[in-house]
PDB file of N, CA and C in Angstrom:
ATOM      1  N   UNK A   1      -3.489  18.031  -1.431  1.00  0.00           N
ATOM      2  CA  UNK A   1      -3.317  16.733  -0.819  1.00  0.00           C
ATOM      3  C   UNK A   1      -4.497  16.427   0.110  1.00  0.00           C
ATOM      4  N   UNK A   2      -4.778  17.623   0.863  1.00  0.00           N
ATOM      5  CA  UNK A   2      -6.024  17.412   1.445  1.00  0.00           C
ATOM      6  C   UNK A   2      -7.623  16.719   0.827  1.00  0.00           C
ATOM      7  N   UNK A   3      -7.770  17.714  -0.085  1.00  0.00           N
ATOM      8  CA  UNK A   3      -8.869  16.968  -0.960  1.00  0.00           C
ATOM      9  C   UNK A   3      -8.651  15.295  -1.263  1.00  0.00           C
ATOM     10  N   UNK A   4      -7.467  14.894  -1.870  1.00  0.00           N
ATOM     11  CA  UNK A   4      -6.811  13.663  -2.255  1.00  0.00           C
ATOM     12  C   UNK A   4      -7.183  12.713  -0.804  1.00  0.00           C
ATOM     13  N   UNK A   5      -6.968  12.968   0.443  1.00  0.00           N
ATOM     14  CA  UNK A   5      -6.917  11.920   1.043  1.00  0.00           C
ATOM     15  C   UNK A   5      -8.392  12.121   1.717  1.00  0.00           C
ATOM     16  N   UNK A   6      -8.974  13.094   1.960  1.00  0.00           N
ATOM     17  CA  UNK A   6     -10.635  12.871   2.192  1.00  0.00           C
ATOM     18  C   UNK A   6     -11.025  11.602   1.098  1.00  0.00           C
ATOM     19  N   UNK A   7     -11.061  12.676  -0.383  1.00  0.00           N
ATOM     20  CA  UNK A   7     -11.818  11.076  -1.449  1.00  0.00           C
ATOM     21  C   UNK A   7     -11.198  10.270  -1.382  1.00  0.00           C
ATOM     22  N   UNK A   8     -10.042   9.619  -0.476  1.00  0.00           N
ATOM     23  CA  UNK A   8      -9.632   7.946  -0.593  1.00  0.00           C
ATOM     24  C   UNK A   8     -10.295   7.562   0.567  1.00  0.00           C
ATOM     25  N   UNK A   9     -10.420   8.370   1.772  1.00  0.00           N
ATOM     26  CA  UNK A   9     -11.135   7.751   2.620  1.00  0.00           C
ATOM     27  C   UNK A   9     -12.458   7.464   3.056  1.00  0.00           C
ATOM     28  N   UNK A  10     -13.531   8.475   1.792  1.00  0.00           N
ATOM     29  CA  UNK A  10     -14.769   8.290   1.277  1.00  0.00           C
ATOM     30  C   UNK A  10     -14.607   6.701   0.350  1.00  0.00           C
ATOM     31  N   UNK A  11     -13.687   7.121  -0.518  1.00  0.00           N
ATOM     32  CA  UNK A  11     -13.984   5.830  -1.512  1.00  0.00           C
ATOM     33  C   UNK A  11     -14.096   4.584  -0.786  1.00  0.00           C
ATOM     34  N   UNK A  12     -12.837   3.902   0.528  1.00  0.00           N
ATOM     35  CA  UNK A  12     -12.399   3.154   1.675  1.00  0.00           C
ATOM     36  C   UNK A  12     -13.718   3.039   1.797  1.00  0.00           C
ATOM     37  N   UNK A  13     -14.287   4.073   2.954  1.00  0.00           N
ATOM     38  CA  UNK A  13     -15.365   3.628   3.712  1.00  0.00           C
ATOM     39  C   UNK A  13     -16.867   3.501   3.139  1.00  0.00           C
ATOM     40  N   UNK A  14     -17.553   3.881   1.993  1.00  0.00           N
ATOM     41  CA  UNK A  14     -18.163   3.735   0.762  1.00  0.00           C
ATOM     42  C   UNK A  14     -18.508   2.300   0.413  1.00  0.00           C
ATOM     43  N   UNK A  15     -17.182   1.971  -0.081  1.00  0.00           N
ATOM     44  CA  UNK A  15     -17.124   0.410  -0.751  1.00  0.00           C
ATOM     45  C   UNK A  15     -18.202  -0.764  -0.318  1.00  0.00           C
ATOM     46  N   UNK A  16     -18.791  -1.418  -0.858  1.00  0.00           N
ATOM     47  CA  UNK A  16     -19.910  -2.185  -0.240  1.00  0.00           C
ATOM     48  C   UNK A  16     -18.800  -3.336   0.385  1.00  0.00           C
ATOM     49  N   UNK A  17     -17.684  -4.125  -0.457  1.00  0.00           N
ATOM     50  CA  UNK A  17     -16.878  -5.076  -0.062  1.00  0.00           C
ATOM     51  C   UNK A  17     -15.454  -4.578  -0.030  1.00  0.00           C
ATOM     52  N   UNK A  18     -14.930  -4.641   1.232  1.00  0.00           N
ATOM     53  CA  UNK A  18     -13.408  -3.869   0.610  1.00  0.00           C
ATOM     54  C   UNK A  18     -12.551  -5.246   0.399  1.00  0.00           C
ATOM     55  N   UNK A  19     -11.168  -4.884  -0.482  1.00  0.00           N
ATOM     56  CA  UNK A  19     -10.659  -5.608  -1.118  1.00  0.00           C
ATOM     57  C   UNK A  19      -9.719  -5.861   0.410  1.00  0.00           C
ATOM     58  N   UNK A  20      -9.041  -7.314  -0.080  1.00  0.00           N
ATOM     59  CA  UNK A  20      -7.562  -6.509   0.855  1.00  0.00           C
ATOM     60  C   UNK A  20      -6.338  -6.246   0.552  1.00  0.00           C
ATOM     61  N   UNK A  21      -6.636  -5.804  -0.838  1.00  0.00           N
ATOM     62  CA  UNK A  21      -5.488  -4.836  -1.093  1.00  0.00           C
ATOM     63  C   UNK A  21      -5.631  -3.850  -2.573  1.00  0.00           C
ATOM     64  N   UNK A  22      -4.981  -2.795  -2.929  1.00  0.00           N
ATOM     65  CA  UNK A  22      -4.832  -1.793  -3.462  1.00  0.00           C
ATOM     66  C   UNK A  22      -4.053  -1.443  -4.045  1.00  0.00           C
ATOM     67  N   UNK A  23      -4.226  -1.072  -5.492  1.00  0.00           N
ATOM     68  CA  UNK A  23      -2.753  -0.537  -6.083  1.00  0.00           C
ATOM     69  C   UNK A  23      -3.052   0.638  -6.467  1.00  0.00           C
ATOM     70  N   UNK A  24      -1.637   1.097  -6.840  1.00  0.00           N
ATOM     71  CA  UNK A  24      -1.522   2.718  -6.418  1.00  0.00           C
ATOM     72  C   UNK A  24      -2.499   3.199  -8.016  1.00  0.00           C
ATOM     73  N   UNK A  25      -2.350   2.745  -9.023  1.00  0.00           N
ATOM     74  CA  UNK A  25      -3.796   2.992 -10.015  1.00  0.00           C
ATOM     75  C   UNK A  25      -5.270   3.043  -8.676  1.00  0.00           C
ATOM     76  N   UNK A  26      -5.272   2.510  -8.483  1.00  0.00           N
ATOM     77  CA  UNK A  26      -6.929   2.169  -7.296  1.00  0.00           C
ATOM     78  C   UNK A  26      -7.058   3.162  -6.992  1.00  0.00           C
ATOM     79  N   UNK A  27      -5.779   3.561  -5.573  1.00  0.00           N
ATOM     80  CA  UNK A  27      -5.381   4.768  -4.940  1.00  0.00           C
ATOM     81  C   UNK A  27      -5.914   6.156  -5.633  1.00  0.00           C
ATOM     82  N   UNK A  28      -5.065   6.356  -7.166  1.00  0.00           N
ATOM     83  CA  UNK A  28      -5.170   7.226  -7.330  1.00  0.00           C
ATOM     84  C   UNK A  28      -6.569   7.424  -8.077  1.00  0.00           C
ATOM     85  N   UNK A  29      -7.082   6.386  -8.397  1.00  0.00           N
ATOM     86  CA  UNK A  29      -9.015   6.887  -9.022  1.00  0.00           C
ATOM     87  C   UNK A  29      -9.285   7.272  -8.087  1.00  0.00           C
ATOM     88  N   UNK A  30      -9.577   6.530  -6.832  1.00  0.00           N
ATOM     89  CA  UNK A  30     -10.207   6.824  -5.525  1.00  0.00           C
ATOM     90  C   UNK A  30      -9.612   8.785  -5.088  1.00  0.00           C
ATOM     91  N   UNK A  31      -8.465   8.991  -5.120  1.00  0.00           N
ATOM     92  CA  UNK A  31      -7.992  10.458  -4.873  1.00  0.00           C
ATOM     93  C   UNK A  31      -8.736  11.649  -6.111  1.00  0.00           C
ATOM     94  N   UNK A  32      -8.915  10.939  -7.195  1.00  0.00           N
ATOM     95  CA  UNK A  32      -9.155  11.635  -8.221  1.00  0.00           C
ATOM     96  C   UNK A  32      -8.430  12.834  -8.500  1.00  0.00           C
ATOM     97  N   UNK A  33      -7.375  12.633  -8.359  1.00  0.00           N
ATOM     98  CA  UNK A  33      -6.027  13.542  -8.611  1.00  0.00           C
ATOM     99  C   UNK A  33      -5.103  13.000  -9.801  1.00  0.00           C
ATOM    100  N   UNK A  34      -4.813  13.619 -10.664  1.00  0.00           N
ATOM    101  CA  UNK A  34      -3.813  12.767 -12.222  1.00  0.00           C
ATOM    102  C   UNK A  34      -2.681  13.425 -11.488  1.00  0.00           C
ATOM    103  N   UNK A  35      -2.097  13.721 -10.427  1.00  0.00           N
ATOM    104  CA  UNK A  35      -0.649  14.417 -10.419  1.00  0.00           C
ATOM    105  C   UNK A  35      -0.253  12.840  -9.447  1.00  0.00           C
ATOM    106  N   UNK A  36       0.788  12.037  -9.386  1.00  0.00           N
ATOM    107  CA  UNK A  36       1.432  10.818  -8.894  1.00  0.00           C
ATOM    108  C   UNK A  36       1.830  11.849  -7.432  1.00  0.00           C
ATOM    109  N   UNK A  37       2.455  12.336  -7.519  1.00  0.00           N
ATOM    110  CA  UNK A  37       3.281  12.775  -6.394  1.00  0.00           C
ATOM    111  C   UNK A  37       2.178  13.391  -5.072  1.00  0.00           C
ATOM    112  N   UNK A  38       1.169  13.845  -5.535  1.00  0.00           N
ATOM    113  CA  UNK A  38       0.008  13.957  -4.669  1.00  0.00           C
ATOM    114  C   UNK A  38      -0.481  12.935  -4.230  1.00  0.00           C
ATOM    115  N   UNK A  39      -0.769  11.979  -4.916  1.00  0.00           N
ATOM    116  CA  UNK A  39      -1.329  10.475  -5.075  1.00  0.00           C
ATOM    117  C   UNK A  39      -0.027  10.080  -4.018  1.00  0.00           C
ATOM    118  N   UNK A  40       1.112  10.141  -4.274  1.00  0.00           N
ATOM    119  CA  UNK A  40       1.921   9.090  -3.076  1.00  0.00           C
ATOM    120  C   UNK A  40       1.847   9.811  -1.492  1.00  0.00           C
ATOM    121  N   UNK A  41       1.890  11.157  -1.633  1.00  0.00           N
ATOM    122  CA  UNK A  41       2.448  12.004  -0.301  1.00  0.00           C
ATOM    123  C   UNK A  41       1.244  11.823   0.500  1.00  0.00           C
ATOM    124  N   UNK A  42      -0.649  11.727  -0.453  1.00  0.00           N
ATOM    125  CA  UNK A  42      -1.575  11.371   0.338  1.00  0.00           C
ATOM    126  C   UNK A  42      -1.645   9.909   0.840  1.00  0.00           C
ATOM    127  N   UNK A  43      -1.210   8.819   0.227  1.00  0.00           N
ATOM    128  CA  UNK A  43      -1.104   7.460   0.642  1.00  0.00           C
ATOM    129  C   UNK A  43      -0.541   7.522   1.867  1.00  0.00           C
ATOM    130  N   UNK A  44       0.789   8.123   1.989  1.00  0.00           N
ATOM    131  CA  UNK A  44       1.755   8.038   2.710  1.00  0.00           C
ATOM    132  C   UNK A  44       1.384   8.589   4.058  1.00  0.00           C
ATOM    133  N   UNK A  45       0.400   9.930   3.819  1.00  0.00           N
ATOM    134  CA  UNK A  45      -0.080  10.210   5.031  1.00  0.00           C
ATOM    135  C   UNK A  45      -1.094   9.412   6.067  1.00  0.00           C
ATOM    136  N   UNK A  46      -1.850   8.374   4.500  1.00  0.00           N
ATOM    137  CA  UNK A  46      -2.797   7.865   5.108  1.00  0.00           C
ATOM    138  C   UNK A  46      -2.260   6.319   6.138  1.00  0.00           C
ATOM    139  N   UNK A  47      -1.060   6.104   5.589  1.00  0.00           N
ATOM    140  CA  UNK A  47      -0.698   5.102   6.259  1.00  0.00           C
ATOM    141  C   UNK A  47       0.641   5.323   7.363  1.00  0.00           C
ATOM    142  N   UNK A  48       0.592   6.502   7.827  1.00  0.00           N
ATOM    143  CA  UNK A  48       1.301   6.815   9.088  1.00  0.00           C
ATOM    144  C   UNK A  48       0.861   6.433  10.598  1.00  0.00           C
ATOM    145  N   UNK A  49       1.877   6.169  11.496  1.00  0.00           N
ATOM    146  CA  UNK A  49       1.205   4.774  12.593  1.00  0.00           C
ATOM    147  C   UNK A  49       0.275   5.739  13.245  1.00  0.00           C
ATOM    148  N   UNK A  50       0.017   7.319  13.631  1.00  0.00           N
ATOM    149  CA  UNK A  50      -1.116   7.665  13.972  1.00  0.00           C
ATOM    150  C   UNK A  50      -2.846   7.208  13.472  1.00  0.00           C
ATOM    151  N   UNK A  51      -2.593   7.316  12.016  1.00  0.00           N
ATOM    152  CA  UNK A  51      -4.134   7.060  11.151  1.00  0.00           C
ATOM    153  C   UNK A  51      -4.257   6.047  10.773  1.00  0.00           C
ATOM    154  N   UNK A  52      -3.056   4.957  10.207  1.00  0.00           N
ATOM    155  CA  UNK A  52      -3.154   3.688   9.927  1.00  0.00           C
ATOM    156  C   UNK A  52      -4.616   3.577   9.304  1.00  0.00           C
ATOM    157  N   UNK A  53      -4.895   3.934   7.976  1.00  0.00           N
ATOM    158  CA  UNK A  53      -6.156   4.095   7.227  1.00  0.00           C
ATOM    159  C   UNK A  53      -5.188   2.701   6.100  1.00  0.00           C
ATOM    160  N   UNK A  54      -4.360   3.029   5.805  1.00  0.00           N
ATOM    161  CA  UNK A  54      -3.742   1.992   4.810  1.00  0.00           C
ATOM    162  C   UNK A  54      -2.402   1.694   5.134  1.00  0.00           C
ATOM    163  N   UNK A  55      -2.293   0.172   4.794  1.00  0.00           N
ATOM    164  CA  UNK A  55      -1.002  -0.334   5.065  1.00  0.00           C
ATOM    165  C   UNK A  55       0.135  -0.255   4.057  1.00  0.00           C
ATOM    166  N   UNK A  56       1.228   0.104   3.494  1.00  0.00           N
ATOM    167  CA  UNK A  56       1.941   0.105   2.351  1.00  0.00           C
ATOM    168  C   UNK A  56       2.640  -1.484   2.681  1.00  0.00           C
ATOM    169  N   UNK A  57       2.520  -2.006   1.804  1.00  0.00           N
ATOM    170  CA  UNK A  57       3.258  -3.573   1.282  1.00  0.00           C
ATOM    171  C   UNK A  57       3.697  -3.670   0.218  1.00  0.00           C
ATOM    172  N   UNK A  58       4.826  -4.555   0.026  1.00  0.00           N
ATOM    173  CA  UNK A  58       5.214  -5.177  -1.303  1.00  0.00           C
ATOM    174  C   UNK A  58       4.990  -6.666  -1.476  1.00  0.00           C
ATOM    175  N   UNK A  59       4.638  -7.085  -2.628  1.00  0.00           N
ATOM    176  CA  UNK A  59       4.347  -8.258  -3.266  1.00  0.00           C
ATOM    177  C   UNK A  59       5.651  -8.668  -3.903  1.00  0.00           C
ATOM    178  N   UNK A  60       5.577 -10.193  -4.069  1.00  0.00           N
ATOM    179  CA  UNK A  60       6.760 -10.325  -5.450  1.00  0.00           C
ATOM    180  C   UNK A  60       6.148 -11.624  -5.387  1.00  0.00           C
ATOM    181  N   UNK A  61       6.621 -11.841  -6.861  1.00  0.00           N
ATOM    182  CA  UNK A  61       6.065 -13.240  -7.427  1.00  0.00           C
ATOM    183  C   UNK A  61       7.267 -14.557  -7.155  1.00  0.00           C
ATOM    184  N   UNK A  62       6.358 -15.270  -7.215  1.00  0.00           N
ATOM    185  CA  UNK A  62       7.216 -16.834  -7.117  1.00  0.00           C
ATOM    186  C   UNK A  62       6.422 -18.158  -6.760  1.00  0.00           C
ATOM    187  N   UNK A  63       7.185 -18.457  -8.271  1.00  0.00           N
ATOM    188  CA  UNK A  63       6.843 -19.683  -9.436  1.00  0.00           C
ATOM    189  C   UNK A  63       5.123 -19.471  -9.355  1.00  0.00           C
ATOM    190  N   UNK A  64       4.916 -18.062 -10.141  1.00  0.00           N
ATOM    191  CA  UNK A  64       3.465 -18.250 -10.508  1.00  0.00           C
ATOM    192  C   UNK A  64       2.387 -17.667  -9.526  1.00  0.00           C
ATOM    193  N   UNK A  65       2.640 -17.207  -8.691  1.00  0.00           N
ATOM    194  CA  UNK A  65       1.991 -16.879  -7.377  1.00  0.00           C
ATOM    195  C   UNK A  65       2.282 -15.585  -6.691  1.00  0.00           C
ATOM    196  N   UNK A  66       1.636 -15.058  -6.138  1.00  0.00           N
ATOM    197  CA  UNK A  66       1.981 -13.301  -5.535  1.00  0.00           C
ATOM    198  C   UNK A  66       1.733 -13.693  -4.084  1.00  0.00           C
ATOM    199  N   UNK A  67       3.271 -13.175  -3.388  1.00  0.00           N
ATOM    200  CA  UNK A  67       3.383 -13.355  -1.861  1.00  0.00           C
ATOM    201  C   UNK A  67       3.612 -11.865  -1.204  1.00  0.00           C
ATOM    202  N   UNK A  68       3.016 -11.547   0.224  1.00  0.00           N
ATOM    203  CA  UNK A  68       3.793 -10.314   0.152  1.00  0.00           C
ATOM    204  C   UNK A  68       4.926 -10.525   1.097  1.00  0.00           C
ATOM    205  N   UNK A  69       6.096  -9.760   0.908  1.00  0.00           N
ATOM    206  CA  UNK A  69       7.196  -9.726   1.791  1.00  0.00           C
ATOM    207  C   UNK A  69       6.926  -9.066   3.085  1.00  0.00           C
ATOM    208  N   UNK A  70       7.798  -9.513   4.041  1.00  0.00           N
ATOM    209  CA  UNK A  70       7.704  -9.432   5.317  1.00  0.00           C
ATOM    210  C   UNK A  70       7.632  -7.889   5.482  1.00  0.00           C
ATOM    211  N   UNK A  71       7.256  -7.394   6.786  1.00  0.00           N
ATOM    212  CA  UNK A  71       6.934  -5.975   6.966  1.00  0.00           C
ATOM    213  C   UNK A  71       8.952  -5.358   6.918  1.00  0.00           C
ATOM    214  N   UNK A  72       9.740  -5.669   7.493  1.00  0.00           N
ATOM    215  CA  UNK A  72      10.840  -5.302   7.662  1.00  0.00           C
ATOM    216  C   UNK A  72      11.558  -5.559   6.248  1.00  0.00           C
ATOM    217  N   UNK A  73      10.456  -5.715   5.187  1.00  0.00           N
ATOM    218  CA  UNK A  73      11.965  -5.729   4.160  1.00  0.00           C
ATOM    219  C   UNK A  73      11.470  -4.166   3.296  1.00  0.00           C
ATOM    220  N   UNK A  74       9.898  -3.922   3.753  1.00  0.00           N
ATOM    221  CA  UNK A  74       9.367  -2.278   3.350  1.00  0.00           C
ATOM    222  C   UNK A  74      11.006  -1.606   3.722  1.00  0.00           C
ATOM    223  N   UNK A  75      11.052  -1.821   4.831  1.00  0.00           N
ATOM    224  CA  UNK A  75      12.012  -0.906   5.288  1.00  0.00           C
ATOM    225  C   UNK A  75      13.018  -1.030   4.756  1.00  0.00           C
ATOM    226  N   UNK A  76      13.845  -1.612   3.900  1.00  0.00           N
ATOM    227  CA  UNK A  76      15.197  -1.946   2.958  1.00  0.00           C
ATOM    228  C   UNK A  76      14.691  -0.967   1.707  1.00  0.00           C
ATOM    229  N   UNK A  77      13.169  -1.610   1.414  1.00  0.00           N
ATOM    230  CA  UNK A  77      12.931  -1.016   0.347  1.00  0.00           C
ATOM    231  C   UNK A  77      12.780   0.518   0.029  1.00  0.00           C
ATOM    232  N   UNK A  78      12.326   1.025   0.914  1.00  0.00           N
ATOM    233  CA  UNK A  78      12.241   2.946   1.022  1.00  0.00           C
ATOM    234  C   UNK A  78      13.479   2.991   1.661  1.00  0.00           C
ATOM    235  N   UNK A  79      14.164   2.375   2.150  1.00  0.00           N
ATOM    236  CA  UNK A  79      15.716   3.081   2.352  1.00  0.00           C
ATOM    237  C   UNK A  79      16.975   3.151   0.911  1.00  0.00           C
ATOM    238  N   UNK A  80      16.034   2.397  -0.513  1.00  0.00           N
ATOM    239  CA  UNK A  80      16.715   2.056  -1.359  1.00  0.00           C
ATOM    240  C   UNK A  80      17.581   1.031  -1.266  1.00  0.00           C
ATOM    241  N   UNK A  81      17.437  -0.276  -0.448  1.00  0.00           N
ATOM    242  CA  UNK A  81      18.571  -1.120  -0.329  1.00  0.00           C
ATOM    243  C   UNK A  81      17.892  -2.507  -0.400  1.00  0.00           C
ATOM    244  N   UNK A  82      18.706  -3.563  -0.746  1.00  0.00           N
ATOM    245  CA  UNK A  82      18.139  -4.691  -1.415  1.00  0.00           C
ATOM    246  C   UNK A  82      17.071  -5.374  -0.211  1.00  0.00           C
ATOM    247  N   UNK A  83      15.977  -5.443  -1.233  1.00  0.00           N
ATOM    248  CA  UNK A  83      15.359  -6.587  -0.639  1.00  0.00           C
ATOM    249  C   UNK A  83      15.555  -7.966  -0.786  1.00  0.00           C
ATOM    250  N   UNK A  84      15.573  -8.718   0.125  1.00  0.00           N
ATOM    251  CA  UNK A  84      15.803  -9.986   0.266  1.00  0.00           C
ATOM    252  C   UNK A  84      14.694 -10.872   0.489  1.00  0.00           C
ATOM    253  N   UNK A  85      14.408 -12.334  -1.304  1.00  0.00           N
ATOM    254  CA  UNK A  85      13.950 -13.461  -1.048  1.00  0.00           C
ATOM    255  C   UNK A  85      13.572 -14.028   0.491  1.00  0.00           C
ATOM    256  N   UNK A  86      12.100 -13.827   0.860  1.00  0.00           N
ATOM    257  CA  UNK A  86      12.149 -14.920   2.340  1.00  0.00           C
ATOM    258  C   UNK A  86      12.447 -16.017   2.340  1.00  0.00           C
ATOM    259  N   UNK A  87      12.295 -16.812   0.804  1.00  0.00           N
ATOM    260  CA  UNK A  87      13.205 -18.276   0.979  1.00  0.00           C
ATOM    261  C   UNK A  87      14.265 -18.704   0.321  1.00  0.00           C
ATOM    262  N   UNK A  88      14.825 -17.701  -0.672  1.00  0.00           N
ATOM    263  CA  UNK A  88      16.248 -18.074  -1.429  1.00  0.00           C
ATOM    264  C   UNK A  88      17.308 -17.637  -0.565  1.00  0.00           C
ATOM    265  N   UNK A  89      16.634 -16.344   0.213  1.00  0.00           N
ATOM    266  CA  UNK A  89      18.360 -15.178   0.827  1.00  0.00           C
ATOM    267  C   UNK A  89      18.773 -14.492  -0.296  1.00  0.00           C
ATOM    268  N   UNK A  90      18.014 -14.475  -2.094  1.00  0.00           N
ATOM    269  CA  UNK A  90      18.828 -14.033  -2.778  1.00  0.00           C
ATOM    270  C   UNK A  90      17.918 -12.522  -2.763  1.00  0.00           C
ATOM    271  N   UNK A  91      18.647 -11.402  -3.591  1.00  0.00           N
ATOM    272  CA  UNK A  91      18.170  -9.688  -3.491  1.00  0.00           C
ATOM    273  C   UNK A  91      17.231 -10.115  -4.550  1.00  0.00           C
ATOM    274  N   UNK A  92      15.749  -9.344  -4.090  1.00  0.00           N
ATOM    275  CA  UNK A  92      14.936  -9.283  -5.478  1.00  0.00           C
ATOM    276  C   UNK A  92      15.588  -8.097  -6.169  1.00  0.00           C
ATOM    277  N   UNK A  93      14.947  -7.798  -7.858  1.00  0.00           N
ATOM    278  CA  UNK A  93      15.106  -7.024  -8.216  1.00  0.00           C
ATOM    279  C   UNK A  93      14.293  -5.794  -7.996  1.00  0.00           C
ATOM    280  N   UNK A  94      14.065  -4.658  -8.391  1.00  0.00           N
ATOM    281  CA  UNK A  94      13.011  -3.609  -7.618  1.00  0.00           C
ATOM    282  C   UNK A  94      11.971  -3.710  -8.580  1.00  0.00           C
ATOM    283  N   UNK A  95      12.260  -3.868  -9.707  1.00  0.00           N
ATOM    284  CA  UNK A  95      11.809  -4.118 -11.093  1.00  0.00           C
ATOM    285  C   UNK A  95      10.456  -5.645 -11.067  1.00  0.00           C
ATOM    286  N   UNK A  96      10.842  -6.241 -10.171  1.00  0.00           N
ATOM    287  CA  UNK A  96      10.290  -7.632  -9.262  1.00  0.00           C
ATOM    288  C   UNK A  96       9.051  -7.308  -8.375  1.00  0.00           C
ATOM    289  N   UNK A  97       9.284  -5.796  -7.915  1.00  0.00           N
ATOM    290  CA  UNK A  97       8.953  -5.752  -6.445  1.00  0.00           C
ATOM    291  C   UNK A  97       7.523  -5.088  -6.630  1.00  0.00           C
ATOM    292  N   UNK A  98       5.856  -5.224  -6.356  1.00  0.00           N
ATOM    293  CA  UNK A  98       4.897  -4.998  -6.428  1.00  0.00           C
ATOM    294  C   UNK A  98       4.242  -3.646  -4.993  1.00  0.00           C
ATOM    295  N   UNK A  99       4.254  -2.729  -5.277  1.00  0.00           N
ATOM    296  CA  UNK A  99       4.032  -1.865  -3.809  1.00  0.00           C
ATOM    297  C   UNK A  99       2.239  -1.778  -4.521  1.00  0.00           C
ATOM    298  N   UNK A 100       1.730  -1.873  -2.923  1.00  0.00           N
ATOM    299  CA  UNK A 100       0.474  -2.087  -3.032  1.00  0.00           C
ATOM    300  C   UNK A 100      -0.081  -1.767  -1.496  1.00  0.00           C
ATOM    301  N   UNK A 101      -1.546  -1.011  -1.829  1.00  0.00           N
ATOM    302  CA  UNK A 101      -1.859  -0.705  -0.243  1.00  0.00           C
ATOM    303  C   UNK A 101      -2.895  -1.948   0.246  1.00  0.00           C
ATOM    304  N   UNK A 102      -2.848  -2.071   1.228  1.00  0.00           N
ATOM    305  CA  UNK A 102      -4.011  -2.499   2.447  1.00  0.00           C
ATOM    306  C   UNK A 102      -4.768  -2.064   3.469  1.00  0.00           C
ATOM    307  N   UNK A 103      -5.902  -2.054   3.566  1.00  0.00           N
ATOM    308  CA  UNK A 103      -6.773  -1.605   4.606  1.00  0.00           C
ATOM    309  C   UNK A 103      -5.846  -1.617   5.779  1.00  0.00           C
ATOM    310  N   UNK A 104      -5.322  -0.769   6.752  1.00  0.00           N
ATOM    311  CA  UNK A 104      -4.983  -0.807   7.592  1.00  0.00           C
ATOM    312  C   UNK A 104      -5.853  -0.893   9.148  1.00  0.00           C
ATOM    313  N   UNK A 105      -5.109  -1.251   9.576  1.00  0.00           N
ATOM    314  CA  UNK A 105      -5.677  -0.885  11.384  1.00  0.00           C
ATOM    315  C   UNK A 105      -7.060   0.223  11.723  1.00  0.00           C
ATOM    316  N   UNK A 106      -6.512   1.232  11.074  1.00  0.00           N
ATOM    317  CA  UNK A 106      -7.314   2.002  11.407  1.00  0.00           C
ATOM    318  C   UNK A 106      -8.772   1.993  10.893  1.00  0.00           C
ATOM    319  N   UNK A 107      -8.668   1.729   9.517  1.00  0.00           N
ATOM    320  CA  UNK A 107      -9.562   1.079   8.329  1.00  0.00           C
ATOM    321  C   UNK A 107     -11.039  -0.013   9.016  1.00  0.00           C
ATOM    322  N   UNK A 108      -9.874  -0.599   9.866  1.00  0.00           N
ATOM    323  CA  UNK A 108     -10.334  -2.002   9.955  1.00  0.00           C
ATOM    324  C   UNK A 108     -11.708  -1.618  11.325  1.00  0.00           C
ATOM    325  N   UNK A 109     -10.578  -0.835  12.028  1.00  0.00           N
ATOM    326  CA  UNK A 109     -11.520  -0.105  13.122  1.00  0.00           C
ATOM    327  C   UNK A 109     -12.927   0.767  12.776  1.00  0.00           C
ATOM    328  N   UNK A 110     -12.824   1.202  12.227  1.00  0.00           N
ATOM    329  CA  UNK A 110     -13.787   2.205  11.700  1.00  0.00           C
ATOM    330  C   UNK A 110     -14.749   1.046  11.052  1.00  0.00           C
ATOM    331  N   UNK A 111     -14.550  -0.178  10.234  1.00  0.00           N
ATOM    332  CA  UNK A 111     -15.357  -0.773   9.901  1.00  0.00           C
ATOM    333  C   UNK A 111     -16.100  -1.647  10.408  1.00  0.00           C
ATOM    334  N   UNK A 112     -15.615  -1.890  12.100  1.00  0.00           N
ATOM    335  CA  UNK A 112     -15.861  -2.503  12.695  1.00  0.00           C
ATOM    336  C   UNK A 112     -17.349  -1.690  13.893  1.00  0.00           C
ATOM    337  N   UNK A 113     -17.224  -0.850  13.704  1.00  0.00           N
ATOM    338  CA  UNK A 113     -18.686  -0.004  14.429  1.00  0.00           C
ATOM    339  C   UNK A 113     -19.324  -0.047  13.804  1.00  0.00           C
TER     340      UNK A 113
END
């Protein structure tokens, strides 16, 4: 896991333009690891509120368009429990639901010196 989250944070700080945002395919070229479960446990480390290197978000579509959901519905979502439409009130499906990283805080800092 170690190796895995050095090369994401070479690849991060490397980049001539960073995006602002990431999917876990991205993630895992950048880790250059084929095992998923390495690939998530290093994301996961990288976006803990100490290192804040990446932000974890979800996307979902509507009518044609990719929005991301509010930070507090992450939290429904890794607890396994419905996420909720910001403008219907109705449960998305998970099947709906887009997880994707972002340059975080910390990211942002480091790019800023």
């Amino acid at each position: 896991m170690r190796e895995a989250c050095l090369n994401i944070l070479q690849a991060l700080t490397s980049a001539e333009g960073q995006l602002d945002h990431y999917s876990f395919n991205k993630i895992q070229e950048f880790a250059a690891v084929d095992d998923d479960k390495v690939v998530a446990r290093a994301a996961t480390y990288l976006s803990n509120a100490n290192l804040q290197v990446l932000r974890t978000c979800l996307m979902y579509e509507y009518r044609g368009y990719f929005f991301e959901l509010p930070k507090e519905e992450l939290q429904h979502y890794v607890k396994d429990e419905d996420v909720v439409h910001p403008e219907s009130g109705e449960p998305i499906s998970k099947a709906e639901i887009l997880v994707f990283f972002a340059p975080g805080p910390g990211m942002q800092e480091k790019a800023a010196r």
